[in-house]
C-alpha atoms as a PDB file:
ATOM      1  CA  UNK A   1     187.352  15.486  74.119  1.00  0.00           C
ATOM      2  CA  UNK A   2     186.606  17.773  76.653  1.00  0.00           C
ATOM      3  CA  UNK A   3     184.212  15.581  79.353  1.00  0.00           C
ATOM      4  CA  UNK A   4     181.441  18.095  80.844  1.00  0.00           C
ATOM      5  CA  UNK A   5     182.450  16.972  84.648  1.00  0.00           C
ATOM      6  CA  UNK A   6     186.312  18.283  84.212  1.00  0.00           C
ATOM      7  CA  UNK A   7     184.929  22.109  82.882  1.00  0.00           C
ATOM      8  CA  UNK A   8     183.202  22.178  86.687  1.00  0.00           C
ATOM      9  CA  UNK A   9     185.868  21.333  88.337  1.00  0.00           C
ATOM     10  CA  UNK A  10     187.644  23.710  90.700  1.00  0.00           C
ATOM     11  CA  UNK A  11     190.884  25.454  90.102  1.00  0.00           C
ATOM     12  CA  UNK A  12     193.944  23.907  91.208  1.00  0.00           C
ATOM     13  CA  UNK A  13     194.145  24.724  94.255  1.00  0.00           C
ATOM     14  CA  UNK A  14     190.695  24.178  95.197  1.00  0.00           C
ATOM     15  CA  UNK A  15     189.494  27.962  94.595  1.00  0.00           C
ATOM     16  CA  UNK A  16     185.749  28.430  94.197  1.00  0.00           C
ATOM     17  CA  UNK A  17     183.606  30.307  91.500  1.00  0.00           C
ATOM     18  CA  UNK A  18     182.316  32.562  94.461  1.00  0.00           C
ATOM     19  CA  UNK A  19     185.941  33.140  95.763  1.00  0.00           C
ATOM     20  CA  UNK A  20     186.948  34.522  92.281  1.00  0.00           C
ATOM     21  CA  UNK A  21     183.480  36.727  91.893  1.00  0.00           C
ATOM     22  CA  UNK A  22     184.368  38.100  95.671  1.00  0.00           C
ATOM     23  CA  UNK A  23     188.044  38.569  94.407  1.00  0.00           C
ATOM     24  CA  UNK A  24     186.899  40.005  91.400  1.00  0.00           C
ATOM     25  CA  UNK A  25     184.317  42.230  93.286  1.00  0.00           C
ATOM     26  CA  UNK A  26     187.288  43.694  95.631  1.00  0.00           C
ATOM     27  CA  UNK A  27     189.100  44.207  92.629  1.00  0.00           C
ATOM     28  CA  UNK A  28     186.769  46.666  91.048  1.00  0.00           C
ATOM     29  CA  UNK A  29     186.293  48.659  94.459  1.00  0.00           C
ATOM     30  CA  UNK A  30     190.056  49.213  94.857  1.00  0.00           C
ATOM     31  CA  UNK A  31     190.458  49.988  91.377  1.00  0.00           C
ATOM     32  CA  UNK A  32     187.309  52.830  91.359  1.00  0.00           C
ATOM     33  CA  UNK A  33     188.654  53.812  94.706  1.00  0.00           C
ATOM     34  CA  UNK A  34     191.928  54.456  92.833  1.00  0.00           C
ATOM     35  CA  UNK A  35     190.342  56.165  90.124  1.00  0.00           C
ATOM     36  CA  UNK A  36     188.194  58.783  92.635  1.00  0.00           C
ATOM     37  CA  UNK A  37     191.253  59.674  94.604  1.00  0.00           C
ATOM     38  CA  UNK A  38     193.508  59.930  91.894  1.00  0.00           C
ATOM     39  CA  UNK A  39     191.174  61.682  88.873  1.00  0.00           C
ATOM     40  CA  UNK A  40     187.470  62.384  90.385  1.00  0.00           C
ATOM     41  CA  UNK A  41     188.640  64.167  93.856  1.00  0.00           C
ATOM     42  CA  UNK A  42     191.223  66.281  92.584  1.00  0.00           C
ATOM     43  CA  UNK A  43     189.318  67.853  89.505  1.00  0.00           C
ATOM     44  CA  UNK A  44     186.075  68.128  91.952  1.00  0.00           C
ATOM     45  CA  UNK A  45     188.216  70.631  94.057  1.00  0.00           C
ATOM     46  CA  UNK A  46     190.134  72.308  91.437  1.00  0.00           C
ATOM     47  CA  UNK A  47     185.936  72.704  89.863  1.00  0.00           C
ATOM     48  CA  UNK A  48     185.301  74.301  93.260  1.00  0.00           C
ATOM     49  CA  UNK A  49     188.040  76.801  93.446  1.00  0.00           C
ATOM     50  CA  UNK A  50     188.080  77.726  90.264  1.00  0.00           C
ATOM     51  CA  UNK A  51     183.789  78.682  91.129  1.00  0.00           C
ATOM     52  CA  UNK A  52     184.913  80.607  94.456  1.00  0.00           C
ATOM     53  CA  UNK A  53     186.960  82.424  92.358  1.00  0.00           C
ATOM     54  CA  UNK A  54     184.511  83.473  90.017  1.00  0.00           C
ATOM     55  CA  UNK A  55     182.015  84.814  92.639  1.00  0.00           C
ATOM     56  CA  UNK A  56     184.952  86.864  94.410  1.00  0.00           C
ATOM     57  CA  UNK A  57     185.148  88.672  90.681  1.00  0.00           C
ATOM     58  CA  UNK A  58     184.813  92.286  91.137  1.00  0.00           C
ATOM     59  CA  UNK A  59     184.948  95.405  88.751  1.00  0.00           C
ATOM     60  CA  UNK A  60     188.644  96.576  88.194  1.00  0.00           C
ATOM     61  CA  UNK A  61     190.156  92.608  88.686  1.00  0.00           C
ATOM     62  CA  UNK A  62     192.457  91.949  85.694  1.00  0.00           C
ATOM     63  CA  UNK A  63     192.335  88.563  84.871  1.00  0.00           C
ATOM     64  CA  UNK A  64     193.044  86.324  82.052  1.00  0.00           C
ATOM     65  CA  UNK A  65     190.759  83.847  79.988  1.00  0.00           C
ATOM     66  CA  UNK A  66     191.008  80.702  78.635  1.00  0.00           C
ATOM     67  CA  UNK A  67     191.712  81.855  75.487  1.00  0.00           C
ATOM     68  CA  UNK A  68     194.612  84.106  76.451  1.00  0.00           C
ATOM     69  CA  UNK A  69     193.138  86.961  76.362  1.00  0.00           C
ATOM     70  CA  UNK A  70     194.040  89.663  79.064  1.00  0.00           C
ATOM     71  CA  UNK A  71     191.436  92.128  80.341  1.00  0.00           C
ATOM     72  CA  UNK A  72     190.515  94.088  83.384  1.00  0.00           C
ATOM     73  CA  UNK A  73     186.414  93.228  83.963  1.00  0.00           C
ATOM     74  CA  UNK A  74     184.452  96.096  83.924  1.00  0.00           C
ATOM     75  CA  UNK A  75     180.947  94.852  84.064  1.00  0.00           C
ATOM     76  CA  UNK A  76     179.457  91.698  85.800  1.00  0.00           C
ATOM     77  CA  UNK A  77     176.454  89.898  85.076  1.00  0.00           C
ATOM     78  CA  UNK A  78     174.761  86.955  85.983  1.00  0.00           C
ATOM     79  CA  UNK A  79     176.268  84.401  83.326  1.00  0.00           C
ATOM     80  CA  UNK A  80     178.401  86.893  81.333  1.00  0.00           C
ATOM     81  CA  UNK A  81     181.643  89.295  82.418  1.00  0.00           C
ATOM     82  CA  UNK A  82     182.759  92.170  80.166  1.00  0.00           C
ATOM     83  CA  UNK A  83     186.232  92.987  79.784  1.00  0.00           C
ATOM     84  CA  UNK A  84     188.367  95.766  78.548  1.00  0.00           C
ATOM     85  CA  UNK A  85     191.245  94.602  76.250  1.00  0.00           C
ATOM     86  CA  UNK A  86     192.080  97.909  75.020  1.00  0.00           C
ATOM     87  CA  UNK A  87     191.615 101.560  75.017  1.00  0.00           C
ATOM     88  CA  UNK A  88     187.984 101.360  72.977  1.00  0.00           C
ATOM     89  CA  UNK A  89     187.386  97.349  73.038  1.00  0.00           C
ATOM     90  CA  UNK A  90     185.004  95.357  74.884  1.00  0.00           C
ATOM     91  CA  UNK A  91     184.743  91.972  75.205  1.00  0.00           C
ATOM     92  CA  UNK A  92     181.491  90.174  76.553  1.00  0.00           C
ATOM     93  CA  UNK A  93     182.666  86.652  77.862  1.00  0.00           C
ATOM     94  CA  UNK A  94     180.608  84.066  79.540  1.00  0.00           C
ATOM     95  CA  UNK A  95     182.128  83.741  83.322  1.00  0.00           C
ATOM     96  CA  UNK A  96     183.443  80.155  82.666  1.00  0.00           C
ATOM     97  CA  UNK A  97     185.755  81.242  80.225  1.00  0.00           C
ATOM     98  CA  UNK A  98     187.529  83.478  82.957  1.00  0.00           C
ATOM     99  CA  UNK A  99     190.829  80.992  83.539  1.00  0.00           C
ATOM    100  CA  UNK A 100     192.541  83.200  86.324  1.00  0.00           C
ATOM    101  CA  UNK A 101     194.092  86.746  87.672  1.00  0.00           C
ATOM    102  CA  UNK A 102     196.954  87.754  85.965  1.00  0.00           C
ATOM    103  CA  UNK A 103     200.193  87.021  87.253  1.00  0.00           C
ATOM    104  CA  UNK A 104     201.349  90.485  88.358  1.00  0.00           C
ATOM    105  CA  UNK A 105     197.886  91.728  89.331  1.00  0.00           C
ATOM    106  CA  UNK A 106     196.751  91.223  93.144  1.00  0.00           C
ATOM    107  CA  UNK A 107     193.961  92.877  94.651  1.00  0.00           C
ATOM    108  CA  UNK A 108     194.049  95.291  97.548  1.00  0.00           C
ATOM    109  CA  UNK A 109     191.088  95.042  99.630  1.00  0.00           C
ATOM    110  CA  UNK A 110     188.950  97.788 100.999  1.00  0.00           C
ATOM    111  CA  UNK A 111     188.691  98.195 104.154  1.00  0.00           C
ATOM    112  CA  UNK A 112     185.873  99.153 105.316  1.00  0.00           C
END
């Protein structure tokens, strides 16, 4: 039988209980520390850039969406864009859905 005064007693080479909490502690730090610089950080800026990008959206930019659909915008709103997809089709998209330019399109800027 297990005697009451052996569970207390320290580890074997005379470790405490507030050694392992403050080891334990550390160990959570390093590991969210891991986590922000490896998952949180990253998708924050990628969040950011893809935002920038959506403000800089102008009439005329052909860009793609995240449902593959190609379109050159031809009207802006606050929360929506409109593309055309074809000769006589419009598409009304919220601006989140708006993944990226397409590949061979790049914009010339006016000078003004």
């Amino acid at each position: 039988m297990i005697d009451i005064a052996f569970a207390q007693q320290t580890g074997p080479h005379g470790s405490s209980p507030v050694g392992a909490l403050l080891f334990q502690f550390i160990f959570f730090i390093l590991l969210f520390a891991l986590f922000y610089f490896l998952l949180i950080r990253p998708q924050q800026k990628a969040r950011k850039k893809h935002e920038e990008f959506l403000k800089n959206l102008k009439k005329g930019d052909r860009v793609i969406t995240t449902g593959g659909i190609w379109g050159t915008v031809v009207e802006i709103g606050d929360r929506t864009v409109t593309l055309k997809v074809d000769a006589n089709t419009r598409i009304t998209f919220t601006k989140e859905a708006i993944s990226h330019y397409q590949p061979d399109f790049k914009r010339e800027e006016k000078e003004d």
